[in-house]
N, C-alpha and C. Protein backbone atom coordinates (compact mmCIF):
# COMPACT_ATOMS: atom_id res chain seq x y z
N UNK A 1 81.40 64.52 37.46
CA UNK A 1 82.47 64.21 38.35
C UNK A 1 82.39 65.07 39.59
N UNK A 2 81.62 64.79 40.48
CA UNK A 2 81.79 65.57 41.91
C UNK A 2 82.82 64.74 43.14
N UNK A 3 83.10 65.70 44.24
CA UNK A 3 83.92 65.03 44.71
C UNK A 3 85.38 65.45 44.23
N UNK A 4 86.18 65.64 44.66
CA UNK A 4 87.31 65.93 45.25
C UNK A 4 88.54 65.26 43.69
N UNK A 5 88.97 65.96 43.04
CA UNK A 5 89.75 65.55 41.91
C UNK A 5 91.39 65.18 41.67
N UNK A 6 91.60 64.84 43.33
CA UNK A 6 92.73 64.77 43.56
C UNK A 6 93.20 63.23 43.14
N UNK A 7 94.59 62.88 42.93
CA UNK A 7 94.74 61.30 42.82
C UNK A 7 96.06 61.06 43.61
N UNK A 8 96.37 60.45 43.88
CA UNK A 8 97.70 59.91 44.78
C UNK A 8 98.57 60.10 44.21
N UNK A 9 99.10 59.75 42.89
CA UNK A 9 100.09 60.05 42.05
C UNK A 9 100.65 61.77 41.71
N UNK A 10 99.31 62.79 41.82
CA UNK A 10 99.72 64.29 42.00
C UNK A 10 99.32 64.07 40.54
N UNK A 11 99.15 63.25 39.53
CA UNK A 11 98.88 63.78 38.40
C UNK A 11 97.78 64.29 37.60
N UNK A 12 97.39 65.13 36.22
CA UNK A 12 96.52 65.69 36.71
C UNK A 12 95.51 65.08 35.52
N UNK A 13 94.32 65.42 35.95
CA UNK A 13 92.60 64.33 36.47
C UNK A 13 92.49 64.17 34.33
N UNK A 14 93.30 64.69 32.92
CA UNK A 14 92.87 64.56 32.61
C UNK A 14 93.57 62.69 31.64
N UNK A 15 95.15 63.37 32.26
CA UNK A 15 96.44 62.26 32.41
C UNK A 15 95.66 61.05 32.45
N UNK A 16 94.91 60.96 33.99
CA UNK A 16 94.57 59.64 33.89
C UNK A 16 93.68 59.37 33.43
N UNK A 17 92.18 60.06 33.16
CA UNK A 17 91.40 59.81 32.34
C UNK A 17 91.78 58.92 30.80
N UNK A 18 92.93 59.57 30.68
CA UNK A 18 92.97 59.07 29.15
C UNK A 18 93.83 58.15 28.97
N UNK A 19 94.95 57.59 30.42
CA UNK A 19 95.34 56.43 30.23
C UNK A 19 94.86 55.70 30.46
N UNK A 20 93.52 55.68 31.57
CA UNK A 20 92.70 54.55 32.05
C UNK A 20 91.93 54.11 30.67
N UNK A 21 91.03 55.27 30.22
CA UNK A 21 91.08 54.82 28.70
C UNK A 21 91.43 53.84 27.91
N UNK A 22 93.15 54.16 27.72
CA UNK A 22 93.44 53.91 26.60
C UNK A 22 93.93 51.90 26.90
N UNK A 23 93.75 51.73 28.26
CA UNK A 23 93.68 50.70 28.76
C UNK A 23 92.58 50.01 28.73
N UNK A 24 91.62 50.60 29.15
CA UNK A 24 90.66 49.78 28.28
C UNK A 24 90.12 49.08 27.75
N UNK A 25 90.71 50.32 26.74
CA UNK A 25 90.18 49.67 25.05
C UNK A 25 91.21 49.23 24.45
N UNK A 26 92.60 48.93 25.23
CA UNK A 26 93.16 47.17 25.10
C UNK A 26 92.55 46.29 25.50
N UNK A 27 91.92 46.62 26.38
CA UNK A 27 91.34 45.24 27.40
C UNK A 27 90.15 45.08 26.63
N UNK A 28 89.41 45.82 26.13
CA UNK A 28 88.20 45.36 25.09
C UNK A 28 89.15 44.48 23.40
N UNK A 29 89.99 45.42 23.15
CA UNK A 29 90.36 44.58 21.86
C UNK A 29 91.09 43.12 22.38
N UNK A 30 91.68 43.02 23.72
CA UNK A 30 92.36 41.88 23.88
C UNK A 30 91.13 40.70 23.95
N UNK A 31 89.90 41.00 24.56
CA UNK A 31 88.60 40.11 24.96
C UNK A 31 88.32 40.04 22.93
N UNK A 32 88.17 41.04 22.53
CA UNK A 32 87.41 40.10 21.02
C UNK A 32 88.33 39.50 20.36
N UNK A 33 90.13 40.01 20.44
CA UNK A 33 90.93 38.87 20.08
C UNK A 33 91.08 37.32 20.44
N UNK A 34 90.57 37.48 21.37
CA UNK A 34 90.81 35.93 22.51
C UNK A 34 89.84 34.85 21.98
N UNK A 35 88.90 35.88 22.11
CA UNK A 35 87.60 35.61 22.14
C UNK A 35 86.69 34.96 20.78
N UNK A 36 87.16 35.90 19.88
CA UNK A 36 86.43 35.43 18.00
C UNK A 36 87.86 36.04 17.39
N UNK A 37 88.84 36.24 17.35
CA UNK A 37 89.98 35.84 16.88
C UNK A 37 89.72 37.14 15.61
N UNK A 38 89.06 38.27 16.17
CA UNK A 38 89.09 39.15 15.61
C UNK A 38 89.15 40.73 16.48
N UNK A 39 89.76 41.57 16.23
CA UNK A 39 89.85 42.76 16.78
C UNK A 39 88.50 43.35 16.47
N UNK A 40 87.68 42.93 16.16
CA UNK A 40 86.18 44.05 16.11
C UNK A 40 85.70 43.81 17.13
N UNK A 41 85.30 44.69 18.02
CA UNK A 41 84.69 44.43 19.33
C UNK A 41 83.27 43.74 19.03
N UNK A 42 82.76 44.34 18.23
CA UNK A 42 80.87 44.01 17.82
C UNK A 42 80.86 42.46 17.91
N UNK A 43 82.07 41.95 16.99
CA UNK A 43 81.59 40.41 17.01
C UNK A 43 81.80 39.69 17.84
N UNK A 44 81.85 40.19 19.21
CA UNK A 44 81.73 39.29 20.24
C UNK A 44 80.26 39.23 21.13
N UNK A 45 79.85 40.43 20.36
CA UNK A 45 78.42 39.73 21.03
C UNK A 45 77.47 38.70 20.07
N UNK A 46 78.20 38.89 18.97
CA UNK A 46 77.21 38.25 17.61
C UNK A 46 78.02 36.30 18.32
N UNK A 47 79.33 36.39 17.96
CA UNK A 47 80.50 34.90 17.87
C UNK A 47 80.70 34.52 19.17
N UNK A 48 80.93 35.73 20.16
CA UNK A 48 81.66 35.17 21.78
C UNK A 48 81.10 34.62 22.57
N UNK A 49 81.21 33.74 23.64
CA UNK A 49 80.77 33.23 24.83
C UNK A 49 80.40 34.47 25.67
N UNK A 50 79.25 33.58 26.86
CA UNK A 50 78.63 34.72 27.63
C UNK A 50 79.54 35.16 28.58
N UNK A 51 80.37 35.01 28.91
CA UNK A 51 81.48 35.64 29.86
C UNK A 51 82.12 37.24 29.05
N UNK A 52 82.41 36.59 27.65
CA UNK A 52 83.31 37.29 27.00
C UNK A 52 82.29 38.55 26.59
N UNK A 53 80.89 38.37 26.18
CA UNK A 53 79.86 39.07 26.69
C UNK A 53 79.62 40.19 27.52
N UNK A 54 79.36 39.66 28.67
CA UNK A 54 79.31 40.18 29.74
C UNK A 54 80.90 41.37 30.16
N UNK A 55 81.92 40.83 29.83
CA UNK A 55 83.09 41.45 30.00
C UNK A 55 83.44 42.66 29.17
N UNK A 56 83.22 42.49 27.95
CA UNK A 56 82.94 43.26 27.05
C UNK A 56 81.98 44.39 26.94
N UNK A 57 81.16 43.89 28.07
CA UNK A 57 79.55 45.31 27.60
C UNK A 57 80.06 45.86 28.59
N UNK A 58 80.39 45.24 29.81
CA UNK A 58 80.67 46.14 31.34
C UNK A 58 81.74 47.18 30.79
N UNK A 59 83.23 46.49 30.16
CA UNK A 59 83.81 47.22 29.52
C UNK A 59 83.80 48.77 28.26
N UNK A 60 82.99 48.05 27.62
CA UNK A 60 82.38 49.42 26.80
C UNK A 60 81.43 50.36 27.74
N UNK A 61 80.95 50.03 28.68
CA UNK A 61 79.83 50.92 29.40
C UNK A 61 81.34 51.75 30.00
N UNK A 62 82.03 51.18 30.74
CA UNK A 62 83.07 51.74 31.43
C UNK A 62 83.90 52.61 30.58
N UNK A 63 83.95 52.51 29.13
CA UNK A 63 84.49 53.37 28.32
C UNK A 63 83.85 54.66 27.93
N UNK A 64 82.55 54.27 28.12
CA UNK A 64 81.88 55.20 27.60
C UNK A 64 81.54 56.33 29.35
N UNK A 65 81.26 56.07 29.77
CA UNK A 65 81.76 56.77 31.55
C UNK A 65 82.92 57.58 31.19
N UNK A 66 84.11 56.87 30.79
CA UNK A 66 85.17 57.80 30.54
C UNK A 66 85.42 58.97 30.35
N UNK A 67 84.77 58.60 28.91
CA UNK A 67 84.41 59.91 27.97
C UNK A 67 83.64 61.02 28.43
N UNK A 68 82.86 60.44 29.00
CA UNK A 68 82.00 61.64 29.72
C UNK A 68 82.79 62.18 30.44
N UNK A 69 83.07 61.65 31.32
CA UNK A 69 84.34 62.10 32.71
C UNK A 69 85.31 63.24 32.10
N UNK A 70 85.86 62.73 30.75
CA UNK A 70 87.17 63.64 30.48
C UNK A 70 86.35 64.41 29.53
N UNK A 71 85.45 64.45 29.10
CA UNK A 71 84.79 65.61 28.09
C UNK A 71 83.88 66.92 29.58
N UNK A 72 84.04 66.60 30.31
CA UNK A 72 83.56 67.75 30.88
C UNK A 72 84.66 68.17 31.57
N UNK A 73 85.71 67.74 32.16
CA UNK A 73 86.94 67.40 32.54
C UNK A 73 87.83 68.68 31.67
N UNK A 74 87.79 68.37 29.97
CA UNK A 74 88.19 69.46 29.13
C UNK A 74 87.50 70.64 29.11
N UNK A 75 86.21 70.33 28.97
CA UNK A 75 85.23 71.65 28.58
C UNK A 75 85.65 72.65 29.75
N UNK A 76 85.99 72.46 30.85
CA UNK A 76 86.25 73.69 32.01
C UNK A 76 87.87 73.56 32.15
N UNK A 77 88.91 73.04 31.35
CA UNK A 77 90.01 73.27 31.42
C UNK A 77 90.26 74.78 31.26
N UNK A 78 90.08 75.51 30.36
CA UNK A 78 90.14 77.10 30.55
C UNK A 78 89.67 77.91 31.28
N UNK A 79 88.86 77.74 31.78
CA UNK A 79 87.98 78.84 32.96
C UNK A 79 88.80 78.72 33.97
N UNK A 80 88.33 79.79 34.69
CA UNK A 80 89.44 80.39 35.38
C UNK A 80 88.74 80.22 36.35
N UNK A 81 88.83 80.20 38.47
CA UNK A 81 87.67 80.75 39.62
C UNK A 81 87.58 81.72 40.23
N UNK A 82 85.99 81.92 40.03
CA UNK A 82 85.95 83.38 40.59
C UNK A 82 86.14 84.00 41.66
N UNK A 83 86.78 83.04 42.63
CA UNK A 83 87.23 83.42 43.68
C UNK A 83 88.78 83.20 43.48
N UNK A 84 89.52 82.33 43.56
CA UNK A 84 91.15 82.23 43.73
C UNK A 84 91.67 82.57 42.26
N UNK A 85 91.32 82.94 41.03
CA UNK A 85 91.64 83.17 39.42
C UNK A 85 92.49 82.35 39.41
N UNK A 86 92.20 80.79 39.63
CA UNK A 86 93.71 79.97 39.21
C UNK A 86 92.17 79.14 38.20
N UNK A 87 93.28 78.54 37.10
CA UNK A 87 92.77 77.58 36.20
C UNK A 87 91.52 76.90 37.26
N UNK A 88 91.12 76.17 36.21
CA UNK A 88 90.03 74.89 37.33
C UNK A 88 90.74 73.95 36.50
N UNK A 89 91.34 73.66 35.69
CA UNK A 89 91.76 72.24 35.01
C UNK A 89 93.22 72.05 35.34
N UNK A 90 93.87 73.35 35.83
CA UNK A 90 95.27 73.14 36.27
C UNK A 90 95.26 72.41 37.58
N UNK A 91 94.16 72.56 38.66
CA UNK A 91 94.59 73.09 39.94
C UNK A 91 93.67 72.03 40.61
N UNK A 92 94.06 70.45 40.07
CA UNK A 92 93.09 69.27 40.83
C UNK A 92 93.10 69.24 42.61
N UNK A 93 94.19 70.02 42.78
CA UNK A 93 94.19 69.94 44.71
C UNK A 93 92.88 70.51 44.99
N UNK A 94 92.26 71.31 44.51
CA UNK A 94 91.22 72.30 44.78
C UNK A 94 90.32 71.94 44.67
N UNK A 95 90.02 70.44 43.76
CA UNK A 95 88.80 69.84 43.92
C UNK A 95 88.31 70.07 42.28
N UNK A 96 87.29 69.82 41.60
CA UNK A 96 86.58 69.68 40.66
C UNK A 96 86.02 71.00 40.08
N UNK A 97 85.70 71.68 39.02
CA UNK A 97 85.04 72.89 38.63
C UNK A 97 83.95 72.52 39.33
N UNK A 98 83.07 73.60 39.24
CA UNK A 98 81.78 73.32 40.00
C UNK A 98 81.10 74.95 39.65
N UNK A 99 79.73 74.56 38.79
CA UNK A 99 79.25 76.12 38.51
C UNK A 99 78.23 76.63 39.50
N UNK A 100 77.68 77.82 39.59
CA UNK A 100 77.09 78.54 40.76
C UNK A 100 75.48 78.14 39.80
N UNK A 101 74.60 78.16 40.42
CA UNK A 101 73.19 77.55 39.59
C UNK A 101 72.86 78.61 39.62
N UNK A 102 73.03 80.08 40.51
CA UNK A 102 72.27 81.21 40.51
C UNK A 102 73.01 82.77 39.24
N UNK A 103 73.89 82.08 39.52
CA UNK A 103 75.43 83.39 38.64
C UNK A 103 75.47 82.74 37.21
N UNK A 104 76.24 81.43 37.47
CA UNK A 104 76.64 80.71 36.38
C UNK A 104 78.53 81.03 36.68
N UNK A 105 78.73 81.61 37.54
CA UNK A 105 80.43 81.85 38.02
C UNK A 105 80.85 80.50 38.02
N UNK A 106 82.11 79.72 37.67
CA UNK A 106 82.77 79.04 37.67
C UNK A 106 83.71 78.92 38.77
N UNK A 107 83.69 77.53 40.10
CA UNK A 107 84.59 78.02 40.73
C UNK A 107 85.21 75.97 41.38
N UNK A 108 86.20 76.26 41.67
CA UNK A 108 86.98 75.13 42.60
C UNK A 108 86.09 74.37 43.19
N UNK A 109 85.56 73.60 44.27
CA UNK A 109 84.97 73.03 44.90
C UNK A 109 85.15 72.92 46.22
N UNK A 110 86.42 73.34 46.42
CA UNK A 110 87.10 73.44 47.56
C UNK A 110 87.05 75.43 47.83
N UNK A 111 87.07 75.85 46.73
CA UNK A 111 86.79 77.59 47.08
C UNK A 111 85.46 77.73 47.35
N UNK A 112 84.23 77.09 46.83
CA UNK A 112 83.06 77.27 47.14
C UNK A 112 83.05 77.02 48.15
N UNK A 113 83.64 75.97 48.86
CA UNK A 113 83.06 75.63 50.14
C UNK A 113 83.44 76.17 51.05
N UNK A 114 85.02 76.76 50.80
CA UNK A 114 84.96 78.29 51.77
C UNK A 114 84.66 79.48 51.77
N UNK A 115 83.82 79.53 50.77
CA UNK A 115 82.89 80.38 51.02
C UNK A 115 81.76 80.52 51.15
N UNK A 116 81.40 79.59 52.24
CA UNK A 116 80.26 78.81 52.67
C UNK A 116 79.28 78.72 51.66
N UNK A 117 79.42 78.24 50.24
CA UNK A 117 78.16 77.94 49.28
C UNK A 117 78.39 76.57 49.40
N UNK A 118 77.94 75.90 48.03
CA UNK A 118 77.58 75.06 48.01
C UNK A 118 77.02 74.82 46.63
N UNK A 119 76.92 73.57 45.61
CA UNK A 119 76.49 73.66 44.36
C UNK A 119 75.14 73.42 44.26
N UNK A 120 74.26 72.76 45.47
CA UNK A 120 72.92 73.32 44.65
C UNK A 120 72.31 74.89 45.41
N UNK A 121 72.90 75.59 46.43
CA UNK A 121 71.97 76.47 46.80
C UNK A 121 73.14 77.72 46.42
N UNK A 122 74.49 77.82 45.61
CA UNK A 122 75.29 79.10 44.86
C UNK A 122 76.26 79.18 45.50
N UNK A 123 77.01 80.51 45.01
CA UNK A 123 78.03 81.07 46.05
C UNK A 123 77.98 81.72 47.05
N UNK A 124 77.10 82.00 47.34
CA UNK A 124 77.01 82.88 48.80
C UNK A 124 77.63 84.27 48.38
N UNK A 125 77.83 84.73 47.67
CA UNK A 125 78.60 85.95 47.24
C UNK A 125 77.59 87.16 46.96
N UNK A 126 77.72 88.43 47.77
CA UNK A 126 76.54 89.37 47.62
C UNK A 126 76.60 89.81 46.19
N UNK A 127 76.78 89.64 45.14
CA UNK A 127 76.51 90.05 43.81
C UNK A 127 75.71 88.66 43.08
N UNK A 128 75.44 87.67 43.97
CA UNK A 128 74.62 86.82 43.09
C UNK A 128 73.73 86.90 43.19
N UNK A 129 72.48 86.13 41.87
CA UNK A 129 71.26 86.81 42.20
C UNK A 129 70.90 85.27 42.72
């Protein structure tokens, strides 16, 4: 997830992750209900039409994106930045965690960049190697 972690609503990046989610994978069980008149997603590629197909795989691919999204999303909810010490999972105005490739320091995306680094060439900070 690079890029800026802000959302219009102010709420925070992991909220919607997991309602977009959980929407979804209504919208996948509503397609194999419709579809083969069963809630198992699988048997719509075995029983369903190619639409229902097609709707369904885009859908599971898009679920599975998710997951990724909010599993790294969690994994840096505790770390703290080494520049401003505010959360990185509290503090979506600030932009996305983002690690230093040279330190391994954990920081905002929006603090790195004022301090003129950057995520592939570090923090710019005289204690990095």
């Amino acid at each position: 997830m690079s890029g800026d972690a802000n959302n219009r609503i102010g709420l925070p990046i992991n909220v919607v992750l997991g309602c977009t989610f959980q929407l979804c994978l209504v919208a996948i069980l509503g397609i194999s209900w419709f579809s083969t008149g069963s809630l198992n997603p699988l048997e719509v590629f075995f029983d369903g039409g190619v639409l229902a197909k097609i709707a369904e795989g885009l859908l599971l691919l898009f679920l599975a994106l998710l997951l990724i999204a909010w599993l790294q999303t969690s994994r840096t909810k505790d770390f703290r930045c080494a520049h401003c010490n505010l959360g990185l999972g509290d503090h979506a105005e600030l932009g996305s965690a983002v690690r230093c490739p040279k330190c391994g320091s954990w920081f905002h995306q929006k603090c790195l960049e004022e301090m003129g680094g950057d995520p592939q060439s570090g923090c710019n900070r005289p204690d990095c190697r």
